[in-house]
N, C-alpha and C. Protein backbone atom coordinates (compact mmCIF):
# COMPACT_ATOMS: atom_id res chain seq x y z
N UNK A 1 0.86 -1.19 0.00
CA UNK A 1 0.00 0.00 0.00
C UNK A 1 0.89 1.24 0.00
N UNK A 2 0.40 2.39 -0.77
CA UNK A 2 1.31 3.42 -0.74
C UNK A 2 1.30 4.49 0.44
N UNK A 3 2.38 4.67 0.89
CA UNK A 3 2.33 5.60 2.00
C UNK A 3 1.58 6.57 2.39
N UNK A 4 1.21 7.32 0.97
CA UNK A 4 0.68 8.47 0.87
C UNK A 4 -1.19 7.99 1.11
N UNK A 5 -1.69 7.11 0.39
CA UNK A 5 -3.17 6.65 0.80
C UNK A 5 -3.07 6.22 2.00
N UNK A 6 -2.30 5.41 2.62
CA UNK A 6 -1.93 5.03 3.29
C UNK A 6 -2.91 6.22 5.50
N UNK A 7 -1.51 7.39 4.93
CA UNK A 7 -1.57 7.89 5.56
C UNK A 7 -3.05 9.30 5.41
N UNK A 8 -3.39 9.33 4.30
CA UNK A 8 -4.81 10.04 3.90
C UNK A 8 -5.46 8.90 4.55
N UNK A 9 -5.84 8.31 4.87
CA UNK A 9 -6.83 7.43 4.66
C UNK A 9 -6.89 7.12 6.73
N UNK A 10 -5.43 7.71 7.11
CA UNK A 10 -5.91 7.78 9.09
C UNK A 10 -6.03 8.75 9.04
N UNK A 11 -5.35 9.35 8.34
CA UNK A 11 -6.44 11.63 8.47
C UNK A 11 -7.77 11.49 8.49
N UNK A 12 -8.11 11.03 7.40
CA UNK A 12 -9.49 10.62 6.94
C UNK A 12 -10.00 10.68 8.33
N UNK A 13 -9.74 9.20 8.89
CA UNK A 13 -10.32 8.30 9.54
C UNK A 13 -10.71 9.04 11.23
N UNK A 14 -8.99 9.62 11.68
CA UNK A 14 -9.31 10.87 12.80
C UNK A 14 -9.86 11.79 12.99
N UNK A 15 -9.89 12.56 11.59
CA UNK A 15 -10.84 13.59 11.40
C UNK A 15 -12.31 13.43 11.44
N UNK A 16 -13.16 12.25 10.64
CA UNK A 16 -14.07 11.97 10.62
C UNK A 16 -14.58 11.70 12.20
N UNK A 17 -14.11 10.97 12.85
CA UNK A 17 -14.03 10.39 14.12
C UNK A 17 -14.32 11.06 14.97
N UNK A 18 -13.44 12.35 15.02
CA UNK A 18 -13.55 13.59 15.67
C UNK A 18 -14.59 14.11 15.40
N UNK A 19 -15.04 14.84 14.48
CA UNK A 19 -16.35 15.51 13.89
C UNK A 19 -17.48 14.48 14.29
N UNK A 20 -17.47 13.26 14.07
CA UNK A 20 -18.69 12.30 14.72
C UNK A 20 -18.74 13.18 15.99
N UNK A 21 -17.72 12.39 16.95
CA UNK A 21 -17.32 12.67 18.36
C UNK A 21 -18.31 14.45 18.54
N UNK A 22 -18.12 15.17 18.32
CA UNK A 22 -18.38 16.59 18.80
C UNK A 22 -19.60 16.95 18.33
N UNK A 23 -20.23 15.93 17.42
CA UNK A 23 -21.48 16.38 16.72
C UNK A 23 -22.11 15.79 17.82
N UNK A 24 -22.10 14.56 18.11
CA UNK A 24 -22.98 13.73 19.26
C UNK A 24 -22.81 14.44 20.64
N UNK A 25 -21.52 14.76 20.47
CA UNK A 25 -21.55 15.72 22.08
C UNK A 25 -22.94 16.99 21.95
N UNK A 26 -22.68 17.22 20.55
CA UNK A 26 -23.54 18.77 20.23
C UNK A 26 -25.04 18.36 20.55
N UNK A 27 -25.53 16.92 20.17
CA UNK A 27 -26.61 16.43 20.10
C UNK A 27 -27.57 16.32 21.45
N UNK A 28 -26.22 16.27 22.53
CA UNK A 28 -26.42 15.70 23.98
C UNK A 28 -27.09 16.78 24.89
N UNK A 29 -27.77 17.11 26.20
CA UNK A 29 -28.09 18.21 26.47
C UNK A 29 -26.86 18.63 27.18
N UNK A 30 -26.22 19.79 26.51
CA UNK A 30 -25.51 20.37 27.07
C UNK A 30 -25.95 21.99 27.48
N UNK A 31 -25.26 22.76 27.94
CA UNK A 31 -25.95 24.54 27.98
C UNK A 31 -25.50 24.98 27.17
N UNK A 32 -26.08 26.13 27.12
CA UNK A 32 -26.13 26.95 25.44
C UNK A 32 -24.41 27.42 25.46
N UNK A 33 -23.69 27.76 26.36
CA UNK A 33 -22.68 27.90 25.80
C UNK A 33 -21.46 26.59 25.94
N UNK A 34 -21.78 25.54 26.38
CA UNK A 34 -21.25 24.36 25.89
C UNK A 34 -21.29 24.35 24.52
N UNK A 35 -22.33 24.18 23.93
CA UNK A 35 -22.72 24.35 22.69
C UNK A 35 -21.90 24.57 21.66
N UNK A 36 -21.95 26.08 21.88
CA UNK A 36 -21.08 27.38 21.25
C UNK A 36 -19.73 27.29 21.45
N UNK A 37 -19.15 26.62 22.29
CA UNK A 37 -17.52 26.01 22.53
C UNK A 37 -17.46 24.34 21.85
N UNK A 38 -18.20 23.80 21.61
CA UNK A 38 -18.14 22.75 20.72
C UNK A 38 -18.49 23.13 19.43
N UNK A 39 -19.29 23.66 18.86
CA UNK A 39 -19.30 24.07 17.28
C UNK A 39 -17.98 24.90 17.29
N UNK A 40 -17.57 25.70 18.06
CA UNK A 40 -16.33 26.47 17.40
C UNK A 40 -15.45 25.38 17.74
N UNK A 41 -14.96 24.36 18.09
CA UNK A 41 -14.40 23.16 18.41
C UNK A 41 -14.19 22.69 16.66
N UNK A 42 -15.97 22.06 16.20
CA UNK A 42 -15.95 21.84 15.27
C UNK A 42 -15.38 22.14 13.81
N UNK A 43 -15.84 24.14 14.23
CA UNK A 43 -15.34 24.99 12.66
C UNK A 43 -13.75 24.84 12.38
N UNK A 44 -13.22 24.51 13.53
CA UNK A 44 -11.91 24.75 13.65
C UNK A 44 -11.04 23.16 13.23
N UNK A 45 -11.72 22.45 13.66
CA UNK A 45 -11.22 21.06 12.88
C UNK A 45 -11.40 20.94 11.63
N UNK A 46 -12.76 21.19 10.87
CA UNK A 46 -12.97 21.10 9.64
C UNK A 46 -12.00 22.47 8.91
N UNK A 47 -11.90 23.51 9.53
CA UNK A 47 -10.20 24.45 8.69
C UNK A 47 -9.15 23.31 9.06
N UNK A 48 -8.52 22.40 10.25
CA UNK A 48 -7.35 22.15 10.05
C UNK A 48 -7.39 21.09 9.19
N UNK A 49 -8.43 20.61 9.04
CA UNK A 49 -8.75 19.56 8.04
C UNK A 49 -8.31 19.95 6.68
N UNK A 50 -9.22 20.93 6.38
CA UNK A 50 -8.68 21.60 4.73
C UNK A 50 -7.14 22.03 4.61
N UNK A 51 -6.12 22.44 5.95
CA UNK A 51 -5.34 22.77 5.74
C UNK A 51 -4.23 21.96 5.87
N UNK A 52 -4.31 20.70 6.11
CA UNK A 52 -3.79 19.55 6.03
C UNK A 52 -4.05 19.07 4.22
N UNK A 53 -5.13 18.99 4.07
CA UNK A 53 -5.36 18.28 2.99
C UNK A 53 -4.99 19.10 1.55
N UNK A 54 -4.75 20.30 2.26
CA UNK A 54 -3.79 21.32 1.18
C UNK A 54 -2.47 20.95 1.23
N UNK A 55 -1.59 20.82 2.41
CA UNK A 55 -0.34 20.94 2.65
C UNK A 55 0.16 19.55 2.06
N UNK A 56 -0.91 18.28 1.93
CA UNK A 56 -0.55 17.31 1.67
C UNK A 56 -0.48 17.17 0.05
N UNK A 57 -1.85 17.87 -0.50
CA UNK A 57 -1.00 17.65 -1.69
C UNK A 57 -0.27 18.34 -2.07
N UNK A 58 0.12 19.34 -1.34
CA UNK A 58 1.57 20.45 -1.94
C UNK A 58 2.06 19.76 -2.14
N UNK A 59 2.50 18.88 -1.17
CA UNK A 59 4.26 18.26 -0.70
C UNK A 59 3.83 17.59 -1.43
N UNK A 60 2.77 16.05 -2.11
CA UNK A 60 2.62 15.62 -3.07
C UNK A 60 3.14 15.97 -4.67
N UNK A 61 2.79 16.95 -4.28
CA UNK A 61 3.04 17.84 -6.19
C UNK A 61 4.86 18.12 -6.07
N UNK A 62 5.40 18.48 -4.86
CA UNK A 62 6.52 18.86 -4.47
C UNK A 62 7.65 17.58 -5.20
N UNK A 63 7.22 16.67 -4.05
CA UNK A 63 7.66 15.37 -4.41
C UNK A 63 7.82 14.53 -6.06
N UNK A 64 6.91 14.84 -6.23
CA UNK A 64 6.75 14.70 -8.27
C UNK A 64 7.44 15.43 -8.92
N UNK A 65 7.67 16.85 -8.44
CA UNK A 65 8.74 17.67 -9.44
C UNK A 65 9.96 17.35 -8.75
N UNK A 66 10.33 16.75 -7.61
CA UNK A 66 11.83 16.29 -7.56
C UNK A 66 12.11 14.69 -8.32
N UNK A 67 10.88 14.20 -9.01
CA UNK A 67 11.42 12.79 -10.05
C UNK A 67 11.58 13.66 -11.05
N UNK A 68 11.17 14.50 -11.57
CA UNK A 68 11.22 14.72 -13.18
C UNK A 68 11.92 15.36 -12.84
C-alpha cells in the first residue's frame, strides 16, 4: 500500500471520528454555551482539516517535481 493513501486514509479516519465525536456531544443536552464552545471546536477542525489536505497535496506535487 502506498504511504501516501496510506496515511490520507488515518487523516481521513481521525478527522471523521472527531467531527462524529463533537457532533454527538452537540446532540447531547448540554448549555447553550457548551454548545457554542463545541461548534467552534468543530469549525476549527474542519479548517485544520482543509489545511492539512492542502499541505498534503503540496508536498505531493513537491515530491513529483523532484522525479522529473
Amino acid at each position: 500500500m502506498n504511504t501516501w493513501s496510506l496515511a490520507d486514509k488515518l487523516l481521513s479516519f481521525l478527522m471523521i471520528t472527531s467531527i462524529k465525536t463533537l457532533k454527538s456531544l452537540l446532540k447531547s443536552k448540554f448549555e447553550f454555551y457548551q454548545k457554542k464552545f463545541f461548534k467552534k471546536i468543530l469549525i476549527e477542525l474542519k479548517f485544520l482539516l482543509q489545511k492539512v489536505q492542502y499541505f498534503t497535496k503540496l508536498y505531493k506535487q513537491i515530491i513529483i517535481l523532484k522525479k522529473h
